[in-house]
N, C-alpha and C. Protein backbone atom coordinates (compact mmCIF):
# COMPACT_ATOMS: atom_id res chain seq x y z
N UNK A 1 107.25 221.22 148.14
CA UNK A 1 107.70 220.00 147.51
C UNK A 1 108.23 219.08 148.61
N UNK A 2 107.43 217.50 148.53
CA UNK A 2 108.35 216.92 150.06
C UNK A 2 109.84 216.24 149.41
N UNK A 3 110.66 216.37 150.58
CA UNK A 3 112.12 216.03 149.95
C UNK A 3 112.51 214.91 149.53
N UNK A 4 113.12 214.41 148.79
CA UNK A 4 113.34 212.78 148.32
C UNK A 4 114.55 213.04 148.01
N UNK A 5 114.98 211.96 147.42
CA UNK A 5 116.74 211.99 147.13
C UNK A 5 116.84 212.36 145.69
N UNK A 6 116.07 212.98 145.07
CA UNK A 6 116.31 214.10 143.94
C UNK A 6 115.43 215.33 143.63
N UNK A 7 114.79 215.93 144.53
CA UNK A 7 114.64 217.17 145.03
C UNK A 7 114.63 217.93 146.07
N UNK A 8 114.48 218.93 146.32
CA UNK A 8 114.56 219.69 147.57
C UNK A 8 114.34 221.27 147.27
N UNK A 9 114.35 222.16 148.50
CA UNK A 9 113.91 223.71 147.96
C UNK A 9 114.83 224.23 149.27
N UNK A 10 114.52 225.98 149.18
CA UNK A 10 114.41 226.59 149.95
C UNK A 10 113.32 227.99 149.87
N UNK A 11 113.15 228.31 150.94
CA UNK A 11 112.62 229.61 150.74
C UNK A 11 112.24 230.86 151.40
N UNK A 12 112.60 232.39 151.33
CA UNK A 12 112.84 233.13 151.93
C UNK A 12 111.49 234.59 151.71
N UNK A 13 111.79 235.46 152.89
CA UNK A 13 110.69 236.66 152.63
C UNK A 13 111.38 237.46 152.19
N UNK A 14 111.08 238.01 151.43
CA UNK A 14 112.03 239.22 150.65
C UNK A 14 110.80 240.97 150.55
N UNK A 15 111.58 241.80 151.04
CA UNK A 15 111.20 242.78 150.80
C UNK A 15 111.20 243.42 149.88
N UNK A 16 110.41 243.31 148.59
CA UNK A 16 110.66 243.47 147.17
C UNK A 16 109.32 243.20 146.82
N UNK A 17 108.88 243.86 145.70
CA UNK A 17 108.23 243.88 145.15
C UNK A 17 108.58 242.73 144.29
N UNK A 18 106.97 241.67 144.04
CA UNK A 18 107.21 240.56 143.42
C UNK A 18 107.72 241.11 142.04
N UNK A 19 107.25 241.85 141.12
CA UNK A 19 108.00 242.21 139.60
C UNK A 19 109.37 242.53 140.04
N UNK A 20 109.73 243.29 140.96
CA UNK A 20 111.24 243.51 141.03
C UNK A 20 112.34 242.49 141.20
N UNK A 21 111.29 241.12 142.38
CA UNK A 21 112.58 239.78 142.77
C UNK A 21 112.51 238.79 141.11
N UNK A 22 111.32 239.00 140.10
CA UNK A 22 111.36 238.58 139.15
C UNK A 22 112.55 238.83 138.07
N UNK A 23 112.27 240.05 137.63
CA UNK A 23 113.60 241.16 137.26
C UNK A 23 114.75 240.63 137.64
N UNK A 24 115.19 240.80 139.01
CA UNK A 24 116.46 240.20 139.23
C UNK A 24 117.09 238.54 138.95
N UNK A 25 115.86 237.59 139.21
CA UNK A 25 115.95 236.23 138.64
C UNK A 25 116.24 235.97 137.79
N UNK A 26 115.95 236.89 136.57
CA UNK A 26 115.59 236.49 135.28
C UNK A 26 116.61 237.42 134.59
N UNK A 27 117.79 238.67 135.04
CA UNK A 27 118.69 238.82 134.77
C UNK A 27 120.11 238.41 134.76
N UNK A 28 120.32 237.61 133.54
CA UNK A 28 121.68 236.57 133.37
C UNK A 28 122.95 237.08 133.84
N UNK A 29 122.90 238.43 134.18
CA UNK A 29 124.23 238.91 134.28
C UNK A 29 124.38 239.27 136.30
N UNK A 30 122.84 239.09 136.65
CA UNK A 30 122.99 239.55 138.10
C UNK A 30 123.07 237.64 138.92
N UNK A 31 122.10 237.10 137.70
CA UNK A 31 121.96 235.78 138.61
C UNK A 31 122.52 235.49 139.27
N UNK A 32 124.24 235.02 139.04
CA UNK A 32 125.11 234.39 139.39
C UNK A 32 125.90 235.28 141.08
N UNK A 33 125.64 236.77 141.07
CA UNK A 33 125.40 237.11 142.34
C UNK A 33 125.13 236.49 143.28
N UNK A 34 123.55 235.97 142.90
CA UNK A 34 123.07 234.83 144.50
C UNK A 34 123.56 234.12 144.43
N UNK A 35 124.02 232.94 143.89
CA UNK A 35 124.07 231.43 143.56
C UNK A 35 126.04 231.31 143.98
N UNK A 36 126.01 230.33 144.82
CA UNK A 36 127.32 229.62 145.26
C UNK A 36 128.20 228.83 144.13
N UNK A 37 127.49 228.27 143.31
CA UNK A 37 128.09 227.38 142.40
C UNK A 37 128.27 228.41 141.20
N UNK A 38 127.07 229.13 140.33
CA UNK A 38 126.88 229.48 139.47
C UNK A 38 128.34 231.15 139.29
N UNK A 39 129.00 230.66 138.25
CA UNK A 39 130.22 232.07 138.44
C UNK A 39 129.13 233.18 137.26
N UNK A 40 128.57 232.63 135.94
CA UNK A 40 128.16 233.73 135.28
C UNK A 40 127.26 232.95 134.17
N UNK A 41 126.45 233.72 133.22
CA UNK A 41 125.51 233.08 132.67
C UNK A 41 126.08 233.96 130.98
N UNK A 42 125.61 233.16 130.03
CA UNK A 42 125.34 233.78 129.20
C UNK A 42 124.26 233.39 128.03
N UNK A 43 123.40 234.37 127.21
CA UNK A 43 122.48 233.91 126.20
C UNK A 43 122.90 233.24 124.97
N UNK A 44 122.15 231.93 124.37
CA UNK A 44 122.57 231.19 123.02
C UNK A 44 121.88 231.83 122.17
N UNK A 45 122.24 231.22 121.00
CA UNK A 45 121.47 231.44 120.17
C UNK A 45 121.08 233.15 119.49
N UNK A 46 121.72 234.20 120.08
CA UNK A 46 121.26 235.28 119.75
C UNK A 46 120.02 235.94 120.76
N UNK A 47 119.64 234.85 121.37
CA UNK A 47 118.29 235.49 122.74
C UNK A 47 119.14 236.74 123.36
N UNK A 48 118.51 238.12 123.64
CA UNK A 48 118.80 238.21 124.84
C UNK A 48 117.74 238.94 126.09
N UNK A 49 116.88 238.22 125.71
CA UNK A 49 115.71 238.45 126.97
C UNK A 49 115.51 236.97 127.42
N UNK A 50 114.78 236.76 128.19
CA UNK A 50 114.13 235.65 129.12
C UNK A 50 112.86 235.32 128.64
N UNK A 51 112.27 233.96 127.81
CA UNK A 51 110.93 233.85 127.37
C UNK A 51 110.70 232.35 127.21
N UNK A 52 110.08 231.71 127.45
CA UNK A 52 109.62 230.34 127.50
C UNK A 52 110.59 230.15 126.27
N UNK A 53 111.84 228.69 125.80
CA UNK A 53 112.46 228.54 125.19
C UNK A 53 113.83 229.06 125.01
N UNK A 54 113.91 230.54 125.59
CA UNK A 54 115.13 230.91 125.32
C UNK A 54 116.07 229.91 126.31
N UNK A 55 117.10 229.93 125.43
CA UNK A 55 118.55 229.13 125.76
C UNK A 55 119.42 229.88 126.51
N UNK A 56 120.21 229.48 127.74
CA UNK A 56 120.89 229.86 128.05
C UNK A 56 122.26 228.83 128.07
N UNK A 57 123.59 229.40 128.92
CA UNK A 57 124.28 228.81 129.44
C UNK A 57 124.83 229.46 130.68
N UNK A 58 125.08 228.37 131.64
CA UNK A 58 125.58 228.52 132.91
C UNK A 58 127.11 227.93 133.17
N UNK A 59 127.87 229.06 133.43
CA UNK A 59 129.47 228.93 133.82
C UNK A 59 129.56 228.51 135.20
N UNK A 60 129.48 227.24 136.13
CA UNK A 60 129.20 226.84 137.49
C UNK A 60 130.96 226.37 137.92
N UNK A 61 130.69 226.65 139.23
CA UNK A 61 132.43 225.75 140.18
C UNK A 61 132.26 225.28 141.76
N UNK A 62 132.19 224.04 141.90
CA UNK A 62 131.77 224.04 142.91
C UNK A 62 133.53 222.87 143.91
N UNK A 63 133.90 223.89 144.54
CA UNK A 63 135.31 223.54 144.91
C UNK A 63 136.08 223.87 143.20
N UNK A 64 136.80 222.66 143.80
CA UNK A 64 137.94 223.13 142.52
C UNK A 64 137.63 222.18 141.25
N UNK A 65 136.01 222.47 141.05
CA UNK A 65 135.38 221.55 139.70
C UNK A 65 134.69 222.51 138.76
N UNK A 66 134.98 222.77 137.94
CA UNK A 66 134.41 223.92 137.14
C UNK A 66 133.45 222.91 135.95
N UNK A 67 132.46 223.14 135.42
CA UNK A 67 131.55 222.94 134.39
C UNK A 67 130.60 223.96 133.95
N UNK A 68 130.10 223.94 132.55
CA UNK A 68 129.58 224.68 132.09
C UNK A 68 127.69 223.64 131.78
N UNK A 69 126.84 224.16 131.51
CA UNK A 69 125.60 223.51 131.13
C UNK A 69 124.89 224.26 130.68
N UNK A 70 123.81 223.75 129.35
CA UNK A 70 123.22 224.76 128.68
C UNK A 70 121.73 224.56 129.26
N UNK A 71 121.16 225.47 129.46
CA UNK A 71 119.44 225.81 130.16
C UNK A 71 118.24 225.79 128.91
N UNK A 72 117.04 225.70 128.99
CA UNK A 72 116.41 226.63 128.50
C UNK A 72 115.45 226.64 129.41
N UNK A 73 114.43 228.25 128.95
CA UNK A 73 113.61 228.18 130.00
C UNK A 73 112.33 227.75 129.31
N UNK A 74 111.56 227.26 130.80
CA UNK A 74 110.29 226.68 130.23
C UNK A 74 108.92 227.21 131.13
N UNK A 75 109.45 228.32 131.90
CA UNK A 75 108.21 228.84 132.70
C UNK A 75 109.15 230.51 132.54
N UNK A 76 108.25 231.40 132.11
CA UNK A 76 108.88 232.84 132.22
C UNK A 76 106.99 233.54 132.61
N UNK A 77 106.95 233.77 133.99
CA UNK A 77 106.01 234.50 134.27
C UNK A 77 106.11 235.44 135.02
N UNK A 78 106.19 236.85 134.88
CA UNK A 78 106.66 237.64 135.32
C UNK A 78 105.80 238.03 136.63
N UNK A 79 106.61 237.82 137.23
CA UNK A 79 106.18 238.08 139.02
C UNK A 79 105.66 237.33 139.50
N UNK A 80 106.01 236.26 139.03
CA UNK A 80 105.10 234.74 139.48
C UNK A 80 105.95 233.69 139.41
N UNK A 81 106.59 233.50 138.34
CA UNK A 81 107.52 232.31 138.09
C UNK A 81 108.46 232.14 136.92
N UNK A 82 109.73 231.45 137.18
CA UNK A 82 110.77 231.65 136.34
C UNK A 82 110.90 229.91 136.50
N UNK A 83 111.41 229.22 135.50
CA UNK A 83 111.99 227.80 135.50
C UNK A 83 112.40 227.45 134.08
N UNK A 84 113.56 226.31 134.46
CA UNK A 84 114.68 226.25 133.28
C UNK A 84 114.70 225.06 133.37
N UNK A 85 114.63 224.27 132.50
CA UNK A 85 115.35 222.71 132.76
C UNK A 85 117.24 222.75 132.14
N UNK A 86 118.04 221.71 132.78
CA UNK A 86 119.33 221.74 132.54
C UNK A 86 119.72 220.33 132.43
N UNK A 87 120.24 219.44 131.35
CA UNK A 87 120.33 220.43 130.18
C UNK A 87 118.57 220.06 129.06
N UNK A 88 118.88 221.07 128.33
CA UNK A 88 117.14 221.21 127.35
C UNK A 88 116.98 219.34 126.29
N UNK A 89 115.79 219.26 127.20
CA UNK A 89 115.44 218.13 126.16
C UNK A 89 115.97 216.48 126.54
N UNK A 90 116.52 216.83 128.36
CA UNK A 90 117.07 215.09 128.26
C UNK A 90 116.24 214.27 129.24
N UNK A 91 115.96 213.28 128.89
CA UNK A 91 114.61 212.95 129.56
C UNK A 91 115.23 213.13 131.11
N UNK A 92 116.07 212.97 131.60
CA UNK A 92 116.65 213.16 133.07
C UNK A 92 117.12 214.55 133.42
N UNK A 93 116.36 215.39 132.68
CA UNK A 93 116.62 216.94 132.77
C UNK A 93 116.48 217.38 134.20
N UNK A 94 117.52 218.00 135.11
CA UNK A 94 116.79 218.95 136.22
C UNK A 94 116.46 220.18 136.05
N UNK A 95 115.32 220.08 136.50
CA UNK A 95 114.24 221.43 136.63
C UNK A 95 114.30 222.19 138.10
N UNK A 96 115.21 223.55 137.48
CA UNK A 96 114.85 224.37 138.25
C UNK A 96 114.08 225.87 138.42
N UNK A 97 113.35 226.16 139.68
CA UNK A 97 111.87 226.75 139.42
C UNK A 97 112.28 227.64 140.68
N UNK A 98 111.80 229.46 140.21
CA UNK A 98 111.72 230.22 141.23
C UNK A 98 109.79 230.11 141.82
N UNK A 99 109.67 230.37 142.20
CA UNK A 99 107.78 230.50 142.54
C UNK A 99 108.49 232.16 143.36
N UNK A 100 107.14 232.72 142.81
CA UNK A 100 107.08 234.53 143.87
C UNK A 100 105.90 234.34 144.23
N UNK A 101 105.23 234.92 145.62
CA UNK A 101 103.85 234.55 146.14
C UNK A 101 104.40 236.25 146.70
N UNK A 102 102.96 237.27 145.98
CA UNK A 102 103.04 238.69 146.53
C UNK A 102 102.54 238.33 148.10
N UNK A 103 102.96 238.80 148.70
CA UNK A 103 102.52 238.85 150.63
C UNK A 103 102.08 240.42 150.59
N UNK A 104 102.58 241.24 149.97
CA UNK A 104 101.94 242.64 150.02
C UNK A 104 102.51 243.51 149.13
N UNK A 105 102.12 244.86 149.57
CA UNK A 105 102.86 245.84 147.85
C UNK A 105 104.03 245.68 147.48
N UNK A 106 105.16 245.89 148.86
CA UNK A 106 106.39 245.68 148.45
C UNK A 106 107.04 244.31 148.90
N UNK A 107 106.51 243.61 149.23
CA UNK A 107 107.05 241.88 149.56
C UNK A 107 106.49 240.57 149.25
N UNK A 108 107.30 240.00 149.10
CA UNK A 108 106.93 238.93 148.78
C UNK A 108 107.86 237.48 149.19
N UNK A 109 106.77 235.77 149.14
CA UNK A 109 107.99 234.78 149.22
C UNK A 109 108.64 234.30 148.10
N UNK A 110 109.57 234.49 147.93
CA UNK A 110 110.01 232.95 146.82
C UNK A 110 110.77 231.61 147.32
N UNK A 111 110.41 230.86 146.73
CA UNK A 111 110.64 229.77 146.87
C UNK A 111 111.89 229.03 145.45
N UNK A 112 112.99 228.92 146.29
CA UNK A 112 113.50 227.73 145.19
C UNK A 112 113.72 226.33 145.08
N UNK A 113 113.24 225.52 143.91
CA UNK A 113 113.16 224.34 144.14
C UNK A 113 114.24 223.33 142.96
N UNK A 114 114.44 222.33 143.00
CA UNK A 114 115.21 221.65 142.33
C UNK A 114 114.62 220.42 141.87
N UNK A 115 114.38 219.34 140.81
CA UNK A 115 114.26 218.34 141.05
C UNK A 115 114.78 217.55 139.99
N UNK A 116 116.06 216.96 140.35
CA UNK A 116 117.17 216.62 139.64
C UNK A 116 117.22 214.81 139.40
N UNK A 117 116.38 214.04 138.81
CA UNK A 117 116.34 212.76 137.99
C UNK A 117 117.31 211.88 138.10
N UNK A 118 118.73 212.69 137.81
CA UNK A 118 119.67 211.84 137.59
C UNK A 118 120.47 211.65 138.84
N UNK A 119 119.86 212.46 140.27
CA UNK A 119 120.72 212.06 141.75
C UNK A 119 120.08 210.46 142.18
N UNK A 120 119.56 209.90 141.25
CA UNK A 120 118.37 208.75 141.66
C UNK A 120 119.70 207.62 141.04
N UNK A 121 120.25 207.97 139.56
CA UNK A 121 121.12 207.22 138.82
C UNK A 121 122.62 207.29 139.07
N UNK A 122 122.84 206.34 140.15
CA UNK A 122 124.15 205.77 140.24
C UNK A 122 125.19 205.89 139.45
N UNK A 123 124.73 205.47 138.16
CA UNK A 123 125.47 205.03 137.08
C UNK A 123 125.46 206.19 136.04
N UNK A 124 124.71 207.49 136.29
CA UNK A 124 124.74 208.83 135.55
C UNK A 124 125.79 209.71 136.80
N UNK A 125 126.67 210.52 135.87
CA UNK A 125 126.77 211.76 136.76
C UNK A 125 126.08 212.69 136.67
N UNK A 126 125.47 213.44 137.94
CA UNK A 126 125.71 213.29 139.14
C UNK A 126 125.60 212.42 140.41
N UNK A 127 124.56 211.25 139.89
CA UNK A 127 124.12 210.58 140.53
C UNK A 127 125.77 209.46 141.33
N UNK A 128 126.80 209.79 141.13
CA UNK A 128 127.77 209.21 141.76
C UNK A 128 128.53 210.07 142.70
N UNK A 129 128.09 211.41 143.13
CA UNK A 129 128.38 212.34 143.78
C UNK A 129 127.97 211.97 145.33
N UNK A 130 128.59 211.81 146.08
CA UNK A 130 128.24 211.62 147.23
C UNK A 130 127.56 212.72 148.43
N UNK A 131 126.66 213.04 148.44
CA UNK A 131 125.78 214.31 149.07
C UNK A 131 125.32 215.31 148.16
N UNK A 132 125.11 215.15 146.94
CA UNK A 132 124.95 215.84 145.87
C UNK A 132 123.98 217.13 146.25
N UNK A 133 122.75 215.96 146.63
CA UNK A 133 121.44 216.39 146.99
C UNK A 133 121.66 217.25 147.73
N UNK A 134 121.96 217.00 148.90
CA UNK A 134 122.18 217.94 150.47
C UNK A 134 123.33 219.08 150.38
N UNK A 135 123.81 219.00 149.18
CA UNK A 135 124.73 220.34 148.72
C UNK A 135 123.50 221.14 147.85
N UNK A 136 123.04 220.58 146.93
CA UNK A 136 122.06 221.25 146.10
C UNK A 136 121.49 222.61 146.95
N UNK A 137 120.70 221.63 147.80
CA UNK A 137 119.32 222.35 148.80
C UNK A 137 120.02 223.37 149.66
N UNK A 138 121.43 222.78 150.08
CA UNK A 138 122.04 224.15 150.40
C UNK A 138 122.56 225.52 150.06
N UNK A 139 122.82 225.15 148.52
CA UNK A 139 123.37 226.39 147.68
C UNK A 139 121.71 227.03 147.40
N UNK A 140 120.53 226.42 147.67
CA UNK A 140 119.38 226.64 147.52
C UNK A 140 118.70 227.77 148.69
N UNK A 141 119.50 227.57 149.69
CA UNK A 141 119.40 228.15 151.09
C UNK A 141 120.44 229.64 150.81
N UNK A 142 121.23 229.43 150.32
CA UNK A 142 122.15 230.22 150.35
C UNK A 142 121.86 231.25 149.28
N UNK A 143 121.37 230.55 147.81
CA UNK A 143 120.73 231.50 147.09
C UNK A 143 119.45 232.69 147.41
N UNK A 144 118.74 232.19 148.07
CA UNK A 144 117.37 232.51 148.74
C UNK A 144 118.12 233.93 149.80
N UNK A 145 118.97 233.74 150.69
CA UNK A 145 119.75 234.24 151.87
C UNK A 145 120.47 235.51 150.79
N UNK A 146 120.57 235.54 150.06
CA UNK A 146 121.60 236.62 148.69
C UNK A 146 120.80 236.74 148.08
N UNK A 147 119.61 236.55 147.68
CA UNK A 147 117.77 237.69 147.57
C UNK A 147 117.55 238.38 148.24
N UNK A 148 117.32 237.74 149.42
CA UNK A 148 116.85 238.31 150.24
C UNK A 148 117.80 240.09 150.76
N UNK A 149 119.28 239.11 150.56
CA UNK A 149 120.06 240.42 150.86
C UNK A 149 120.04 241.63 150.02
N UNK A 150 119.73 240.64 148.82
CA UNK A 150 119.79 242.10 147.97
C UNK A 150 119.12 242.90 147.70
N UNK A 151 118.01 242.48 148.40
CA UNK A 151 116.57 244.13 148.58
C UNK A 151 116.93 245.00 149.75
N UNK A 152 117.69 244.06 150.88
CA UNK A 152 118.07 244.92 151.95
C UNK A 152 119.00 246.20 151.79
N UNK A 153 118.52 247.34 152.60
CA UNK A 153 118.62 248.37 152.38
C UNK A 153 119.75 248.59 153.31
């Protein structure tokens, strides 16, 4: 994805079997493990698996700013791809997307990407956040870096 001022990625080699770094993506209770902002997740609605539509919510803090936001997902492909837009249904929704590319039996890349509408709108929050973006792509780096760790043996 090339970078603009409302998306960006990162992405790492992970020694894992692509179904296994899927598994872990797509478990609400491990997610928040990788992720800097994200403290814990939980299922709406009565879901509690991962499937094109299911609803989530995300418990996030980034410094001393805590917010909550509700997900759903809109890509669930197991060992291939996971993606959620946040929040469901607003035309300025950000979409975020794991991609897994198998490299061999037990490894593989993923890639995480972001592409967030409303860092474009001034006059929306977040779009009045000053480095929003360039924090994003970093907790993006950092998520990827806490995958990666967590296949390491």
């Amino acid at each position: 994805m090339e970078q603009s001022a409302t998306n960006g990625s990162a992405a790492v080699d992970v020694n894992a079997s692509a179904a296994d770094v899927y598994t872990l993506l797509t478990d609400l209770e491990r997610l928040p493990t990788l992720s800097p902002e994200n403290e814990r997740c939980e299922f709406l609605n009565g879901a509690t698996a991962i499937a094109v539509g299911t609803r989530f919510r995300g418990y996030n803090r980034a410094r001393d700013y805590t917010w909550h936001a509700d997900c759903e997902v809109t890509v669930a492909n197991p060992g291939r791809e996971f993606a959620y837009e946040v929040p469901p249904a607003f035309e300025h929704a950000t979409t975020w997307r794991y991609t897994i590319e198998p490299t061999g039996p037990s490894s593989c890349r993923v890639t995480e990407t972001f592409d967030a509408p409303m860092l474009a709108l001034p006059d929306v929050y977040p779009g009045r956040i000053e480095g929003r973006r360039d924090n994003l792509e970093t907790s993006c780096q950092t998520t990827m870096q806490n995958l990666r760790l967590a296949f390491t043996v």
